[in-house]
N, C-alpha and C. Protein backbone atom coordinates (compact mmCIF):
# COMPACT_ATOMS: atom_id res chain seq x y z
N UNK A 1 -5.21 -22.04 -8.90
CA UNK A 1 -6.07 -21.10 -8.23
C UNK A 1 -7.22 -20.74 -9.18
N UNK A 2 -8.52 -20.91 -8.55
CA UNK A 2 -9.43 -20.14 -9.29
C UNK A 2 -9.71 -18.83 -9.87
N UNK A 3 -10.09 -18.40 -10.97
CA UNK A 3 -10.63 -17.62 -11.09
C UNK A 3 -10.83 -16.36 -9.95
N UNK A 4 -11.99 -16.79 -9.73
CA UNK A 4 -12.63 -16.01 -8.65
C UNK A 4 -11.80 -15.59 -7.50
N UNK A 5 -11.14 -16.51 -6.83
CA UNK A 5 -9.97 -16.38 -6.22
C UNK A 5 -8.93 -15.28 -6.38
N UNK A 6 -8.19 -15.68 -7.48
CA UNK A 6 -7.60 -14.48 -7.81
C UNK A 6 -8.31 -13.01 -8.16
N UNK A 7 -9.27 -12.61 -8.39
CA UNK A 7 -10.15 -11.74 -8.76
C UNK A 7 -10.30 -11.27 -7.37
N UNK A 8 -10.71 -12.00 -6.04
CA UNK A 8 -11.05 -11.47 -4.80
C UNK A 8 -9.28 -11.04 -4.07
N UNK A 9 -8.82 -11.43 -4.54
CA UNK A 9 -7.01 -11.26 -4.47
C UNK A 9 -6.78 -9.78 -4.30
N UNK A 10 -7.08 -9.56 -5.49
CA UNK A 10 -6.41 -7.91 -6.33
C UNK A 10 -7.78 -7.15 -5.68
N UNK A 11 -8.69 -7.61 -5.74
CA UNK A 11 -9.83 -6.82 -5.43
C UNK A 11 -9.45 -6.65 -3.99
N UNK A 12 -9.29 -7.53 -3.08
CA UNK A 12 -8.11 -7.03 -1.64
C UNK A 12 -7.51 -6.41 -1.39
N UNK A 13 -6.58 -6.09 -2.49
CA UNK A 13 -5.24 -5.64 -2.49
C UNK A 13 -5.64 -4.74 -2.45
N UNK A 14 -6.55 -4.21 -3.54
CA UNK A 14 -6.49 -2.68 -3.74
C UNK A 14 -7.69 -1.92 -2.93
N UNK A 15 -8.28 -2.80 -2.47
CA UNK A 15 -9.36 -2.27 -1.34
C UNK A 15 -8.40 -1.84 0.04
N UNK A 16 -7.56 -2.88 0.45
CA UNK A 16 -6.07 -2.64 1.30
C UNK A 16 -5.39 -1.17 1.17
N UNK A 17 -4.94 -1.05 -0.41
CA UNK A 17 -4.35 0.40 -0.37
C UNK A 17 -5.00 1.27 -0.94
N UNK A 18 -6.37 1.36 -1.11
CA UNK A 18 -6.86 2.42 -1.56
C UNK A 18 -6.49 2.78 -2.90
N UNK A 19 -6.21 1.38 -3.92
CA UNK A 19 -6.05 2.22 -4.94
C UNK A 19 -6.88 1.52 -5.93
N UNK A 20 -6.83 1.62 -7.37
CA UNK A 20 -7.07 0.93 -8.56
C UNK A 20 -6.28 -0.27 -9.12
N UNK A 21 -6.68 -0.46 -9.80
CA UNK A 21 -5.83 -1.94 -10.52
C UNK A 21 -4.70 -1.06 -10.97
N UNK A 22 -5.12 0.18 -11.69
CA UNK A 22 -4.04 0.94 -12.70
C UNK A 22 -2.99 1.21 -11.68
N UNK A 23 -3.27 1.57 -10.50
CA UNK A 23 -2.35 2.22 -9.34
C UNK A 23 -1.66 1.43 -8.67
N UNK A 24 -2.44 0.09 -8.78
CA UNK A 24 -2.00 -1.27 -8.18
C UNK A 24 -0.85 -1.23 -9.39
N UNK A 25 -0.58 -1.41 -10.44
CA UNK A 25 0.05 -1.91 -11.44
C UNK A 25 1.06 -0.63 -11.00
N UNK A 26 0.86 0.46 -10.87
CA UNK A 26 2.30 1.28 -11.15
C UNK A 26 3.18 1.20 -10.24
N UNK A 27 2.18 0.75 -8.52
CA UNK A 27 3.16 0.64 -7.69
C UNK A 27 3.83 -0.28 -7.29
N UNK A 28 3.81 -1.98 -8.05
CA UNK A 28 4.08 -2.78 -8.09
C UNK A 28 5.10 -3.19 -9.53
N UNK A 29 5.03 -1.88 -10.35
CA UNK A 29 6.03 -1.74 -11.56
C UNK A 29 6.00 -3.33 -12.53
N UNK A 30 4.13 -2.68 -12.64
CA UNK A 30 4.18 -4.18 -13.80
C UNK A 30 3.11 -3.02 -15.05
N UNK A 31 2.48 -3.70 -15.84
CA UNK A 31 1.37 -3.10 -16.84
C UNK A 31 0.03 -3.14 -16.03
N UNK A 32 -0.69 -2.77 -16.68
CA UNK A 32 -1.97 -2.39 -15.91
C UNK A 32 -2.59 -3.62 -16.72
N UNK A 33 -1.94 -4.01 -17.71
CA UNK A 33 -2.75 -5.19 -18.50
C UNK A 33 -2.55 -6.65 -18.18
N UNK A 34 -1.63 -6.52 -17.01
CA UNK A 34 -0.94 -8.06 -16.45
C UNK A 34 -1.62 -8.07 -14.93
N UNK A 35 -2.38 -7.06 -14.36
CA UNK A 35 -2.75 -7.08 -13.02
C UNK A 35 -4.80 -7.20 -13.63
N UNK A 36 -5.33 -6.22 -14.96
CA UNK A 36 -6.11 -7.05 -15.24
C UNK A 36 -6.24 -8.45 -15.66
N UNK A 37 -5.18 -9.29 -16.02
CA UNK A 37 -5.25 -10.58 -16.65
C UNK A 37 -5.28 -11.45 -15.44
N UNK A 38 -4.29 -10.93 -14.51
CA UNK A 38 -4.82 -11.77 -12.92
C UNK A 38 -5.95 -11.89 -12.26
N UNK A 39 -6.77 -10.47 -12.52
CA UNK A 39 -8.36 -10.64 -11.36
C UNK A 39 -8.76 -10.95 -12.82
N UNK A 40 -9.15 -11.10 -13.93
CA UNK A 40 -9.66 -12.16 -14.74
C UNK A 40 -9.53 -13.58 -14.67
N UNK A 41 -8.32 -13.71 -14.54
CA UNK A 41 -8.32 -15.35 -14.35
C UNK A 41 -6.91 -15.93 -15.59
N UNK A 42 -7.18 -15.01 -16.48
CA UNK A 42 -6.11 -15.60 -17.23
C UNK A 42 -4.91 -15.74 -17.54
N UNK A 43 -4.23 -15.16 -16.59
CA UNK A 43 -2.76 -15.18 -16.25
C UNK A 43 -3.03 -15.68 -14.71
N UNK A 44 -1.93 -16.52 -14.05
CA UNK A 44 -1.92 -16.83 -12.86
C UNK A 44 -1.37 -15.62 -12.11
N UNK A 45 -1.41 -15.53 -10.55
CA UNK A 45 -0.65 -14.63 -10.71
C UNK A 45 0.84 -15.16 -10.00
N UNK A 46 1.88 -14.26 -10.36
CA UNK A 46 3.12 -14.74 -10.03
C UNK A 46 3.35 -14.41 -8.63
N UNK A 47 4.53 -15.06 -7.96
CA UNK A 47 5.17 -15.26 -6.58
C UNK A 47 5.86 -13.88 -6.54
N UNK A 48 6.03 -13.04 -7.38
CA UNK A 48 6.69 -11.82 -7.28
C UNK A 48 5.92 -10.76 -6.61
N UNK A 49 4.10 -11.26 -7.16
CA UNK A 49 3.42 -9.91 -6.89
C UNK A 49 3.06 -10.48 -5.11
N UNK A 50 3.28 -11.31 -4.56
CA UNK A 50 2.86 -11.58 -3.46
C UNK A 50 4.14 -10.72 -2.81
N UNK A 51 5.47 -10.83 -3.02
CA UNK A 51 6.46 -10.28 -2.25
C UNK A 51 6.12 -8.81 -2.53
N UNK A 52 6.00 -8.17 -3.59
CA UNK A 52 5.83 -6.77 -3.71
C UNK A 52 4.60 -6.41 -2.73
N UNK A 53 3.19 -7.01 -2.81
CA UNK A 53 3.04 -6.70 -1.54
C UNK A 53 2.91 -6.37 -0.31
N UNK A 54 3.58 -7.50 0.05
CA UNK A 54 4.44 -7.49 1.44
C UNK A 54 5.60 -6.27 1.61
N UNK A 55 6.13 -5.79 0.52
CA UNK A 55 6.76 -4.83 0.38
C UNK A 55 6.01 -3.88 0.68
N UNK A 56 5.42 -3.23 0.20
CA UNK A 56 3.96 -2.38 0.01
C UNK A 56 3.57 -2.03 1.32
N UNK A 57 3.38 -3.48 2.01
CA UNK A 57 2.89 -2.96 3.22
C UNK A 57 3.62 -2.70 4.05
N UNK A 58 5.22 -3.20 4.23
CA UNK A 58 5.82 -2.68 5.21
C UNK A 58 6.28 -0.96 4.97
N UNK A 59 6.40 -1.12 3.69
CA UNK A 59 5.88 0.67 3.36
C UNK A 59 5.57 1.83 3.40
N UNK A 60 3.82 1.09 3.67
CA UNK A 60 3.25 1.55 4.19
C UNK A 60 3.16 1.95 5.98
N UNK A 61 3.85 0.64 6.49
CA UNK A 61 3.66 0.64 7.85
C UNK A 61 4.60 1.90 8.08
N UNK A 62 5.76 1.80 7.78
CA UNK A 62 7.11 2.99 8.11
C UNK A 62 6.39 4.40 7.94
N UNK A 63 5.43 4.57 6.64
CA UNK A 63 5.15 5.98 6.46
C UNK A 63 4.28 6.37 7.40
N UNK A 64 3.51 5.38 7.54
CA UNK A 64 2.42 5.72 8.96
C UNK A 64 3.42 6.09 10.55
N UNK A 65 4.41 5.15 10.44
CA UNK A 65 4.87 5.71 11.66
C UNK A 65 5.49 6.58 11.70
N UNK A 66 6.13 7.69 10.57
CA UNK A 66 6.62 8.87 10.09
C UNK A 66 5.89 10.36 10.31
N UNK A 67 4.76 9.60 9.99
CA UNK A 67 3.57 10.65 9.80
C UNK A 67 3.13 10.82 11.69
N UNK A 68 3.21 9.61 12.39
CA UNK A 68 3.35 9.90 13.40
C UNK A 68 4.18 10.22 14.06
N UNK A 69 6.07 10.19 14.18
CA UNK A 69 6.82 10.91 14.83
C UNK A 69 6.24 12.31 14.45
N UNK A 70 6.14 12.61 13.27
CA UNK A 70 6.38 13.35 12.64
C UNK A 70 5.10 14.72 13.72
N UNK A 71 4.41 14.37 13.78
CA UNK A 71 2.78 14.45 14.41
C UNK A 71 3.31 14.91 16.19
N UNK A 72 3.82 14.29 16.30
CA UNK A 72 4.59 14.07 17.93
C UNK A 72 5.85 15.11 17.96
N UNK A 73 6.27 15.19 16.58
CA UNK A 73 7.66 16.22 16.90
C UNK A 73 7.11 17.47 16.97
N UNK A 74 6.08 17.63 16.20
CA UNK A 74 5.54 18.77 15.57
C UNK A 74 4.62 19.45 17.23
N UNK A 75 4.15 18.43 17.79
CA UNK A 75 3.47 18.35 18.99
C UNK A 75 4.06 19.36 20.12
N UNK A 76 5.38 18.24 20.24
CA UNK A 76 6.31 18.44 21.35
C UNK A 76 6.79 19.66 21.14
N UNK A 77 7.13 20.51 19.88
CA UNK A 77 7.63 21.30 19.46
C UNK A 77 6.82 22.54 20.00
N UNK A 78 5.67 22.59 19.82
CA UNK A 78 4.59 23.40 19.94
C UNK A 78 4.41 23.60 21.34
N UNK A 79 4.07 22.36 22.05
CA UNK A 79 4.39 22.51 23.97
C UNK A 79 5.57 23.03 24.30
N UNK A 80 6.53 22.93 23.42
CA UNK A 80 7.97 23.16 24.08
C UNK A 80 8.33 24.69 24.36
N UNK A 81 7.35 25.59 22.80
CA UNK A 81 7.51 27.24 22.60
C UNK A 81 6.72 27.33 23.64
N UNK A 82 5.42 26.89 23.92
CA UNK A 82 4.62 27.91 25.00
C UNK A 82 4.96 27.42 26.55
N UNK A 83 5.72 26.02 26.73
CA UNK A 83 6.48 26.45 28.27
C UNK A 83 7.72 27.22 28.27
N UNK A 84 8.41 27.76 26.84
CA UNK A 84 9.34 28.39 26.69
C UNK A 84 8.81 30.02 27.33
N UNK A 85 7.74 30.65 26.72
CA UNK A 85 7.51 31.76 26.67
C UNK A 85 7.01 32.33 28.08
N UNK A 86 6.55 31.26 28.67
CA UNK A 86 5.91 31.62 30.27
C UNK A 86 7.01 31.01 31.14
């Protein structure tokens, strides 16, 4: 893999979760100096950080849909007191 390639990789990634390389590195539980050596070019990057990832995002997907029961309970809850009270 090129260079550049990997560089537009991580630069994805972390455009994806809104974070930094540094943030990328903590939540993927590597160094911040092995996720710069990947969008440089000089470390490849490994088959691990592709599964973490994928981890990452299903993750992410669950908390989003949390945040939405969560949104909906809170909802229902709220309609539920004021057809309670009348």
């Amino acid at each position: 893999m090129k260079n550049e390639e990997q560089k537009k990789i991580i630069k994805d990634i972390c455009i994806e979760f809104n974070c930094t390389q540094i943030e990328l590195a903590e939540k993927i539980g590597v160094s911040k100096r092995a996720v710069n050596q990947w969008s440089d070019g000089t470390r490849k990057i490994p088959n691990y950080f592709y599964k973490s990832v994928e981890f990452l995002r299903e993750v992410h997907k669950l908390n989003e849909r949390l945040k939405l029961n969560t949104k909906n309970n809170i909802w229902f809850l709220i309609v539920s007191m004021i057809q309670f009270e009348y």
